[in-house]
PDB file of N, CA and C in Angstrom:
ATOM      1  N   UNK A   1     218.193 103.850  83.146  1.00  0.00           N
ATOM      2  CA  UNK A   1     219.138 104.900  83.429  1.00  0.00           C
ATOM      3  C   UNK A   1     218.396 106.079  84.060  1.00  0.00           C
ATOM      4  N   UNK A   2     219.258 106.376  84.828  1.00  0.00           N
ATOM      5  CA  UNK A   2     218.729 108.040  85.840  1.00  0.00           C
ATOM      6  C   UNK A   2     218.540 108.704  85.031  1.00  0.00           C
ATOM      7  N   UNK A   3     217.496 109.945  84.729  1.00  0.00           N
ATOM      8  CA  UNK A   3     218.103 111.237  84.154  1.00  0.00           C
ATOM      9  C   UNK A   3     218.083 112.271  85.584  1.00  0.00           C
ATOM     10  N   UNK A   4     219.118 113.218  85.190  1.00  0.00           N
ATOM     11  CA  UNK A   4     219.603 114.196  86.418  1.00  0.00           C
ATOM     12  C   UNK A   4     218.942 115.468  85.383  1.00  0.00           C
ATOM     13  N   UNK A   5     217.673 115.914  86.309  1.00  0.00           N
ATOM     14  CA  UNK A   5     218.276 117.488  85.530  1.00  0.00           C
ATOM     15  C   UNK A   5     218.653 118.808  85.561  1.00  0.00           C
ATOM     16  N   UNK A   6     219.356 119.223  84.982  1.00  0.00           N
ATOM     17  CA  UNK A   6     220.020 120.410  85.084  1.00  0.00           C
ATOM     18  C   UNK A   6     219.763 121.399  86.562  1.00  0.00           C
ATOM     19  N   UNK A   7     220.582 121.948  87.482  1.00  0.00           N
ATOM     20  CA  UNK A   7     220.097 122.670  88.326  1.00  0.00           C
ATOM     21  C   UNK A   7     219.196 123.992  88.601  1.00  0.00           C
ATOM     22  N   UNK A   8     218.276 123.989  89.175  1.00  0.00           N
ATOM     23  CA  UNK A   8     217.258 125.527  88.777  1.00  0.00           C
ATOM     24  C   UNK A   8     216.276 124.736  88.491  1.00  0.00           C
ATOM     25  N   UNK A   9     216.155 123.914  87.692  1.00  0.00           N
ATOM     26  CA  UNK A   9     215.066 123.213  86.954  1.00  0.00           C
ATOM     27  C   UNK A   9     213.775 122.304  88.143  1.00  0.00           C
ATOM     28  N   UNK A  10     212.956 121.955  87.466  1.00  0.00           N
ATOM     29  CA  UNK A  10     212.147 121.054  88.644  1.00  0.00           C
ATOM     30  C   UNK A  10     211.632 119.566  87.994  1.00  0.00           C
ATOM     31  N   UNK A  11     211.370 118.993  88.592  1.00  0.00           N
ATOM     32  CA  UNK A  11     210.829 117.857  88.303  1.00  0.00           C
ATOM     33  C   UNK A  11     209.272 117.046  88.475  1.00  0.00           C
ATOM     34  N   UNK A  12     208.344 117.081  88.219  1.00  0.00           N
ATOM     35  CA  UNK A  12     207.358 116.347  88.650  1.00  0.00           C
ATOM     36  C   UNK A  12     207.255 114.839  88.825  1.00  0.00           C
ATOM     37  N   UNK A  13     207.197 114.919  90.518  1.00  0.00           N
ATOM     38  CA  UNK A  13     206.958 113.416  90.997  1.00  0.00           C
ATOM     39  C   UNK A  13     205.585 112.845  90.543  1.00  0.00           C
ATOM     40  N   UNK A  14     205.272 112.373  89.700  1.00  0.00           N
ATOM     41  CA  UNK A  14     203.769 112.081  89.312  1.00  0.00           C
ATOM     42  C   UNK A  14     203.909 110.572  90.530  1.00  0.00           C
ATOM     43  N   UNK A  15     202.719 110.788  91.480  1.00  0.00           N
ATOM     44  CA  UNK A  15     202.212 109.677  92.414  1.00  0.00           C
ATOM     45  C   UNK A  15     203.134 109.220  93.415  1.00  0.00           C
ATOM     46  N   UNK A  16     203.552 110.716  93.679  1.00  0.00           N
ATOM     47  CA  UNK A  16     204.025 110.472  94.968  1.00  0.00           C
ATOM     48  C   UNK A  16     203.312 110.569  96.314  1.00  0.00           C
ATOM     49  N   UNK A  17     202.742 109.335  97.053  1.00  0.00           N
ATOM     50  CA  UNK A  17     202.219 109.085  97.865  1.00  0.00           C
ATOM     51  C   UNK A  17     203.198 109.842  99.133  1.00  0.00           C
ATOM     52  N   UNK A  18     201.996 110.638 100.250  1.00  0.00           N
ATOM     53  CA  UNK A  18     202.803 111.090 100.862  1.00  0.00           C
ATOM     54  C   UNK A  18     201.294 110.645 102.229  1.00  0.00           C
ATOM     55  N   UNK A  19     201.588 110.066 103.692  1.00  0.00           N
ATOM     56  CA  UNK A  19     200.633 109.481 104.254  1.00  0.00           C
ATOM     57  C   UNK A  19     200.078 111.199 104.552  1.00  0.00           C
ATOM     58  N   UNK A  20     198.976 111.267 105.382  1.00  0.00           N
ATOM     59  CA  UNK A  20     197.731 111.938 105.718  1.00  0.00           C
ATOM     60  C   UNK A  20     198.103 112.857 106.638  1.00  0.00           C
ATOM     61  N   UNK A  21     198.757 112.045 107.644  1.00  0.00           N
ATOM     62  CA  UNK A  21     199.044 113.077 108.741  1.00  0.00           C
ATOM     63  C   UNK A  21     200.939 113.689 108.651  1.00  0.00           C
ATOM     64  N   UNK A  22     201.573 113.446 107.930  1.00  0.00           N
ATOM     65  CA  UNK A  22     202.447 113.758 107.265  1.00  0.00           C
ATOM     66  C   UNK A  22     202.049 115.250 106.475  1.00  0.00           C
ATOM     67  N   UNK A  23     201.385 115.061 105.611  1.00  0.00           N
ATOM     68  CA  UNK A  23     200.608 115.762 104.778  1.00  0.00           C
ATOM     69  C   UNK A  23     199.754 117.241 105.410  1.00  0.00           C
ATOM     70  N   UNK A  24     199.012 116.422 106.794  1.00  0.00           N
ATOM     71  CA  UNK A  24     198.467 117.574 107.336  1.00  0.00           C
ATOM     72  C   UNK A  24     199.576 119.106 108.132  1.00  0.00           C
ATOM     73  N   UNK A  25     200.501 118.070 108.648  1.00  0.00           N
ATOM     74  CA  UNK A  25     201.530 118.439 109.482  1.00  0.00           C
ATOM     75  C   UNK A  25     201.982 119.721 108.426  1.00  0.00           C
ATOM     76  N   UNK A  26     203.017 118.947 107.406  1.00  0.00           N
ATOM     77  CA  UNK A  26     203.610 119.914 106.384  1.00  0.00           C
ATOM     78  C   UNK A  26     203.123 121.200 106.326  1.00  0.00           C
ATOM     79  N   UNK A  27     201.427 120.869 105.990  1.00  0.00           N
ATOM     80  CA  UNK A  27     200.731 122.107 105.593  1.00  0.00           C
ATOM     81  C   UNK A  27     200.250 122.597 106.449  1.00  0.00           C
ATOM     82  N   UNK A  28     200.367 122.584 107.736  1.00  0.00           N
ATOM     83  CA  UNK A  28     200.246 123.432 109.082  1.00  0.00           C
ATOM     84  C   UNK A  28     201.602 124.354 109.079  1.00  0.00           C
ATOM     85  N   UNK A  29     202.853 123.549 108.485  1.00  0.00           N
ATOM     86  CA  UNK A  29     204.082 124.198 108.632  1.00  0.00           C
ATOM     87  C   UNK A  29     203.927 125.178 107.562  1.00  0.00           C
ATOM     88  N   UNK A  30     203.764 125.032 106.491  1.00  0.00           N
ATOM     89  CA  UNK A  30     203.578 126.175 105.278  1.00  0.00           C
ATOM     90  C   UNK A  30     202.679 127.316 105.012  1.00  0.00           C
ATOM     91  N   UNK A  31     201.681 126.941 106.471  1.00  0.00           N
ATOM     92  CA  UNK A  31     201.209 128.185 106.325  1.00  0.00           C
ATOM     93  C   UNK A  31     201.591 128.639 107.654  1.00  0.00           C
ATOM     94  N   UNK A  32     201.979 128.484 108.489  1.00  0.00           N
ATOM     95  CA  UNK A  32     202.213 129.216 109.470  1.00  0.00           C
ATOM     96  C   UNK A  32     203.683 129.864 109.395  1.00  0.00           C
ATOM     97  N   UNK A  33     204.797 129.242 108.299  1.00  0.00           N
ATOM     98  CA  UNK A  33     205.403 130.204 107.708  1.00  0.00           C
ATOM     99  C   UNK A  33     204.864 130.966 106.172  1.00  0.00           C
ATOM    100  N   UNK A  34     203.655 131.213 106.150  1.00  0.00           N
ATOM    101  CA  UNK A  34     203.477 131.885 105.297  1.00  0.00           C
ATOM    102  C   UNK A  34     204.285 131.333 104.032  1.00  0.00           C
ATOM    103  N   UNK A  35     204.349 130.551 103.356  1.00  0.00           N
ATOM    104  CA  UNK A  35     205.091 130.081 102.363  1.00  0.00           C
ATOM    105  C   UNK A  35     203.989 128.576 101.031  1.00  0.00           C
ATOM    106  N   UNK A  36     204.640 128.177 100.459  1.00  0.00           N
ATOM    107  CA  UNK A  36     204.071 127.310  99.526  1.00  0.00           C
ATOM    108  C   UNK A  36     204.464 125.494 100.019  1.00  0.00           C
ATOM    109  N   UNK A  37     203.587 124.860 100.170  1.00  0.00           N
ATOM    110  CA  UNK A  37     203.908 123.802 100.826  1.00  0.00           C
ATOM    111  C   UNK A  37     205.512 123.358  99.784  1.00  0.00           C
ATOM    112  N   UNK A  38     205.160 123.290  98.147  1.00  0.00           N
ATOM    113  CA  UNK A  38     206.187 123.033  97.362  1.00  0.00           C
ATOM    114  C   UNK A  38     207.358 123.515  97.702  1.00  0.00           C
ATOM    115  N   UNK A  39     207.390 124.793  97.964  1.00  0.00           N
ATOM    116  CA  UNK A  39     208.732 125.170  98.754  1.00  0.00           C
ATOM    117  C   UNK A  39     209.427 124.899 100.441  1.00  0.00           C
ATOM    118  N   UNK A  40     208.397 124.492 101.026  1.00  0.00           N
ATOM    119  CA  UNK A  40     208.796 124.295 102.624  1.00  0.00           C
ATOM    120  C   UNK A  40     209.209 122.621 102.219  1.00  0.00           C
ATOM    121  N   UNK A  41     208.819 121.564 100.966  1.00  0.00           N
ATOM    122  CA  UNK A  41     209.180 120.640 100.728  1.00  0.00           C
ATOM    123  C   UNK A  41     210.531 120.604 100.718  1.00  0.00           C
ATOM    124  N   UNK A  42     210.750 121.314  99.081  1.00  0.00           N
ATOM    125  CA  UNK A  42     212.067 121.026  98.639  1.00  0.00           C
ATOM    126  C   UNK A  42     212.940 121.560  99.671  1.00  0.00           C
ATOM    127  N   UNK A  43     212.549 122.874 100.754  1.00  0.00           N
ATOM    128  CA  UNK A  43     213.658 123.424 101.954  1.00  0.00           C
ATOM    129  C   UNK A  43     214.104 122.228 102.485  1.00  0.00           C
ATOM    130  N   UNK A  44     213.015 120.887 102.925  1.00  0.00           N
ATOM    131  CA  UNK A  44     212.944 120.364 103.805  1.00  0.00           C
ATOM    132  C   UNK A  44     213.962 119.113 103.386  1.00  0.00           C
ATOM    133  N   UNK A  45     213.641 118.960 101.888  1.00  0.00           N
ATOM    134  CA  UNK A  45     214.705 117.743 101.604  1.00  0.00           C
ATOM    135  C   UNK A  45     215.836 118.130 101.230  1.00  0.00           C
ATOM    136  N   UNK A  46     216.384 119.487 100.953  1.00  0.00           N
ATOM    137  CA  UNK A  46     217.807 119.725 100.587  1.00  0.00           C
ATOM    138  C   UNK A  46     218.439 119.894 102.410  1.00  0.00           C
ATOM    139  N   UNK A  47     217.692 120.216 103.346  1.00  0.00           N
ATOM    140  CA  UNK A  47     218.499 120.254 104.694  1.00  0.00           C
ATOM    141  C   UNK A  47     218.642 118.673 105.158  1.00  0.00           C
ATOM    142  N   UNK A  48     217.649 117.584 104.610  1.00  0.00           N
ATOM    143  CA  UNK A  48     217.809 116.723 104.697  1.00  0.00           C
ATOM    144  C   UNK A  48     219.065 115.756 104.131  1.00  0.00           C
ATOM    145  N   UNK A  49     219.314 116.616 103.106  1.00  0.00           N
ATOM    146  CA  UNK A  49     220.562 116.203 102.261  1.00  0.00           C
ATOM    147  C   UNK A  49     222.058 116.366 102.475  1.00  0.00           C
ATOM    148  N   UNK A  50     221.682 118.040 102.845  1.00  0.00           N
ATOM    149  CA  UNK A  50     223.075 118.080 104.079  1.00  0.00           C
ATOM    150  C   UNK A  50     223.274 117.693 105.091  1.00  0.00           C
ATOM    151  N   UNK A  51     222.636 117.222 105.928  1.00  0.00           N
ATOM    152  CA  UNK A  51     223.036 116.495 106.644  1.00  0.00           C
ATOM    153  C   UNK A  51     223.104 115.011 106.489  1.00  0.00           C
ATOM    154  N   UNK A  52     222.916 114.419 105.768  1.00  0.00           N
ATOM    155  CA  UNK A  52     223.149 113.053 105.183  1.00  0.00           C
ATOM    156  C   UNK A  52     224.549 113.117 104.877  1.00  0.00           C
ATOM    157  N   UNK A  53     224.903 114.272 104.670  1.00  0.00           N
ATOM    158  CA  UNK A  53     226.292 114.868 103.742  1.00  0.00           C
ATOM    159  C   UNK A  53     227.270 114.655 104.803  1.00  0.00           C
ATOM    160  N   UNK A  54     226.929 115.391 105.814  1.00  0.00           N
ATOM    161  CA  UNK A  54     228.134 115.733 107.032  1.00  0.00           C
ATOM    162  C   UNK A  54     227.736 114.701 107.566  1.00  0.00           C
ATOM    163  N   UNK A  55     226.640 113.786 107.894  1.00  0.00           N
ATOM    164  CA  UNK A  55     227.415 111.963 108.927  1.00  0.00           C
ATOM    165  C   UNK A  55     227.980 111.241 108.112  1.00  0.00           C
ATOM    166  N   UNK A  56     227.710 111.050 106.833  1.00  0.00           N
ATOM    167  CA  UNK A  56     228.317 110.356 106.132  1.00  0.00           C
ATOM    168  C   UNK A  56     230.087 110.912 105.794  1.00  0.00           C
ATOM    169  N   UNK A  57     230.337 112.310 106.516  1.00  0.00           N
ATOM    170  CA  UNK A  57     231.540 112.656 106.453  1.00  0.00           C
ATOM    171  C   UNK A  57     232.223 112.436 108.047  1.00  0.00           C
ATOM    172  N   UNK A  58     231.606 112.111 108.554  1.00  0.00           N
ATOM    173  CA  UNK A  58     232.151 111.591 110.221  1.00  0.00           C
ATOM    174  C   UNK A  58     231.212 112.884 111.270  1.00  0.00           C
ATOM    175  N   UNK A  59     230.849 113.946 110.747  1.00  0.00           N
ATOM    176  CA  UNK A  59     230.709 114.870 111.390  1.00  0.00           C
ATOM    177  C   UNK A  59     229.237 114.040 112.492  1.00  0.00           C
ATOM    178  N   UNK A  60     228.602 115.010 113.619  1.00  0.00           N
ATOM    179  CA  UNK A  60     227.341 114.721 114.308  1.00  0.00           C
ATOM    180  C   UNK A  60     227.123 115.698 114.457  1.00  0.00           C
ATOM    181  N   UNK A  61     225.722 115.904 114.570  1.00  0.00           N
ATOM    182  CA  UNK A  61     224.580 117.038 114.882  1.00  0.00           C
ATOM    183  C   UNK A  61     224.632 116.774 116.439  1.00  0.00           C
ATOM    184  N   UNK A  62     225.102 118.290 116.940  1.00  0.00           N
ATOM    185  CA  UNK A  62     224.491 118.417 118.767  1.00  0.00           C
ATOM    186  C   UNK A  62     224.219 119.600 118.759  1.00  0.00           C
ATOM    187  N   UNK A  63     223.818 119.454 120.115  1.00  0.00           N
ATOM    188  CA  UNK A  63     222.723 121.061 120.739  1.00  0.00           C
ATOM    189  C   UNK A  63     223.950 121.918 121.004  1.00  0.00           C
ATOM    190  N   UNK A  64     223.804 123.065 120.908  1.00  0.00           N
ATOM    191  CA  UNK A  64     225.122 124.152 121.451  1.00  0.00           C
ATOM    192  C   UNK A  64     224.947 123.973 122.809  1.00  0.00           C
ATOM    193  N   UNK A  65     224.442 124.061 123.536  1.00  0.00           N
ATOM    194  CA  UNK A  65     224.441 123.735 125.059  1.00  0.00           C
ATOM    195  C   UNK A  65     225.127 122.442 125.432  1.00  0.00           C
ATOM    196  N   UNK A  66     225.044 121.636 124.740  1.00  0.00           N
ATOM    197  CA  UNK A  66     225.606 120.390 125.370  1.00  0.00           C
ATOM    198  C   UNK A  66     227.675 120.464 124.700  1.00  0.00           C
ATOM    199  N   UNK A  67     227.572 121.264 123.537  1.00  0.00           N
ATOM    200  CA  UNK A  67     228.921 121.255 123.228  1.00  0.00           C
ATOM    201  C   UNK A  67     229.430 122.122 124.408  1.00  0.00           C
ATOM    202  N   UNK A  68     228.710 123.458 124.645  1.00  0.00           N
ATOM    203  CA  UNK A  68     229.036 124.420 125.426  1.00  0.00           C
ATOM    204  C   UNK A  68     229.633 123.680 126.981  1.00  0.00           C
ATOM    205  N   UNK A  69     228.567 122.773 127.326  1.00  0.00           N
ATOM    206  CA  UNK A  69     228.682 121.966 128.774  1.00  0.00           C
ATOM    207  C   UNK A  69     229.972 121.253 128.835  1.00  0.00           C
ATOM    208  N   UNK A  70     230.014 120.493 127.638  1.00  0.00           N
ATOM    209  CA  UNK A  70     231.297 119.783 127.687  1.00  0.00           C
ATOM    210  C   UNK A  70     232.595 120.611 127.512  1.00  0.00           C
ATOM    211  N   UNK A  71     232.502 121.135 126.414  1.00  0.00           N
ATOM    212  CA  UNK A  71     234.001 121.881 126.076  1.00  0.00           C
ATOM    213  C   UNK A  71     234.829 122.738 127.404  1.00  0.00           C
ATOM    214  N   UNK A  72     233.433 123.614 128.217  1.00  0.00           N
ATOM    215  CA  UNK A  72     233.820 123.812 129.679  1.00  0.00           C
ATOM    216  C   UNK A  72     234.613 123.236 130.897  1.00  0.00           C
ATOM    217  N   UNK A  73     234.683 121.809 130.682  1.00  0.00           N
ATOM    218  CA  UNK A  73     234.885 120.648 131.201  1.00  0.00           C
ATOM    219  C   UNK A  73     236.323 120.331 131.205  1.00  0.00           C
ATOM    220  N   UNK A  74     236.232 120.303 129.732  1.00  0.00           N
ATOM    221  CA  UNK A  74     237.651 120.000 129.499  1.00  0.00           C
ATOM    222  C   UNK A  74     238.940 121.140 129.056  1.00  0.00           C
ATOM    223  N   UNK A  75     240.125 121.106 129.403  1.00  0.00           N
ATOM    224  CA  UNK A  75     241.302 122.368 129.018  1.00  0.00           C
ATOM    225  C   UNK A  75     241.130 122.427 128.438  1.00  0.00           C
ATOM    226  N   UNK A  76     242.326 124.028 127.549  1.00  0.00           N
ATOM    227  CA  UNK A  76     242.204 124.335 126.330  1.00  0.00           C
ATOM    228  C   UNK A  76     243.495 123.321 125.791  1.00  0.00           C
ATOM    229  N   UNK A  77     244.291 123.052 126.539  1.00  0.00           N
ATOM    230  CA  UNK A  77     245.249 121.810 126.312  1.00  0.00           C
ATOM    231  C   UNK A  77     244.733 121.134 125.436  1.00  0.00           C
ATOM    232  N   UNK A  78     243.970 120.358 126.095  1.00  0.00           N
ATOM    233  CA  UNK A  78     243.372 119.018 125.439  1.00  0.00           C
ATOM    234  C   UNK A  78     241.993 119.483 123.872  1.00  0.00           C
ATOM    235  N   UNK A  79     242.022 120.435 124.207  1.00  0.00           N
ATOM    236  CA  UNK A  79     241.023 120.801 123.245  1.00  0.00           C
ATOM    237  C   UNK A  79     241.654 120.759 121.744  1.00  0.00           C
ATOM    238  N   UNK A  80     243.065 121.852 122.105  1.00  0.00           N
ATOM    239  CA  UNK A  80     243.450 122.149 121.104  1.00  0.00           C
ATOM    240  C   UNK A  80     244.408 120.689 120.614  1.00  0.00           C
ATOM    241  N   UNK A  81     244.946 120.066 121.172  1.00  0.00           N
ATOM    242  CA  UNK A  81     245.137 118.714 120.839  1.00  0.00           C
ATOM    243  C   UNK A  81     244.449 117.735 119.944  1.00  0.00           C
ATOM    244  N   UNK A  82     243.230 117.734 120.330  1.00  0.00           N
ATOM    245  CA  UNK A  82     242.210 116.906 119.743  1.00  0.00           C
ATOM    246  C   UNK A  82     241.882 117.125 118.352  1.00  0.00           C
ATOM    247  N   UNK A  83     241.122 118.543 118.404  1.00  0.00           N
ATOM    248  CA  UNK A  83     241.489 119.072 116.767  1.00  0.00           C
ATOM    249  C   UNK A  83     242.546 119.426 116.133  1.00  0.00           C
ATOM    250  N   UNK A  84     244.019 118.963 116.974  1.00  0.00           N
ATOM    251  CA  UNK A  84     245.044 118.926 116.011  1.00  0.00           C
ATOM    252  C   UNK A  84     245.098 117.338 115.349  1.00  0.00           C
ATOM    253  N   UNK A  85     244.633 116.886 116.035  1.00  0.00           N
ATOM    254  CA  UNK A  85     244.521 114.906 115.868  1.00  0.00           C
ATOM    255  C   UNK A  85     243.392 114.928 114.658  1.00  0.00           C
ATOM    256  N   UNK A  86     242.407 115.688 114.923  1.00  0.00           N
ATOM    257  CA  UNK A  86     241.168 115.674 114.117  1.00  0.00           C
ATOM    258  C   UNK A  86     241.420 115.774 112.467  1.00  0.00           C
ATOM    259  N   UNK A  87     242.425 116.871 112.733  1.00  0.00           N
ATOM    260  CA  UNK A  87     243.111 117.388 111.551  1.00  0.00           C
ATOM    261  C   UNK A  87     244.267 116.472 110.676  1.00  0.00           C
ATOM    262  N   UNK A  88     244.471 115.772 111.336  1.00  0.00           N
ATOM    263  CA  UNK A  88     246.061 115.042 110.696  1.00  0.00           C
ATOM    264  C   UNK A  88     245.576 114.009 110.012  1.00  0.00           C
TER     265      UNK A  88
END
């Protein structure tokens, strides 16, 4: 059985293998934001989580430029149509 625990709280991964250059990377990222690798972690897997969240809800990740390019493209007709369809 899982145990879940309580939120706020932490957990120790005892032997969690993490490869080398993975490892180096991270900690290039944690200090060049000035921060604790432990925390640029857990940032890294809860954004990982939301978005697991929203494809698994139909949603997709795009660049604002490319929504920007398209939406230009097409009326506000059809726009507002679509997310009325989106919606129903």
């Amino acid at each position: 059985m899982l145990y879940v625990a309580p939120v706020g709280t932490t957990t120790n991964l005892n032997n969690l293998h993490i490869d080398n250059e993975t490892c180096r990377k991270i900690t290039e990222m944690a200090y060049s934001q000035s921060t604790s690798i432990e925390k640029l972690i857990n940032h890294m897997l809860k954004e990982q989580l939301r978005t697991l969240a929203f494809r698994r809800s139909g949603f997709i990740l795009a660049n604002k430029q490319t929504l920007k390019d398209i939406t230009e493209q097409v009326s506000d007709e059809v726009l507002i149509n679509a997310a009325r369809n989106a919606l129903a």
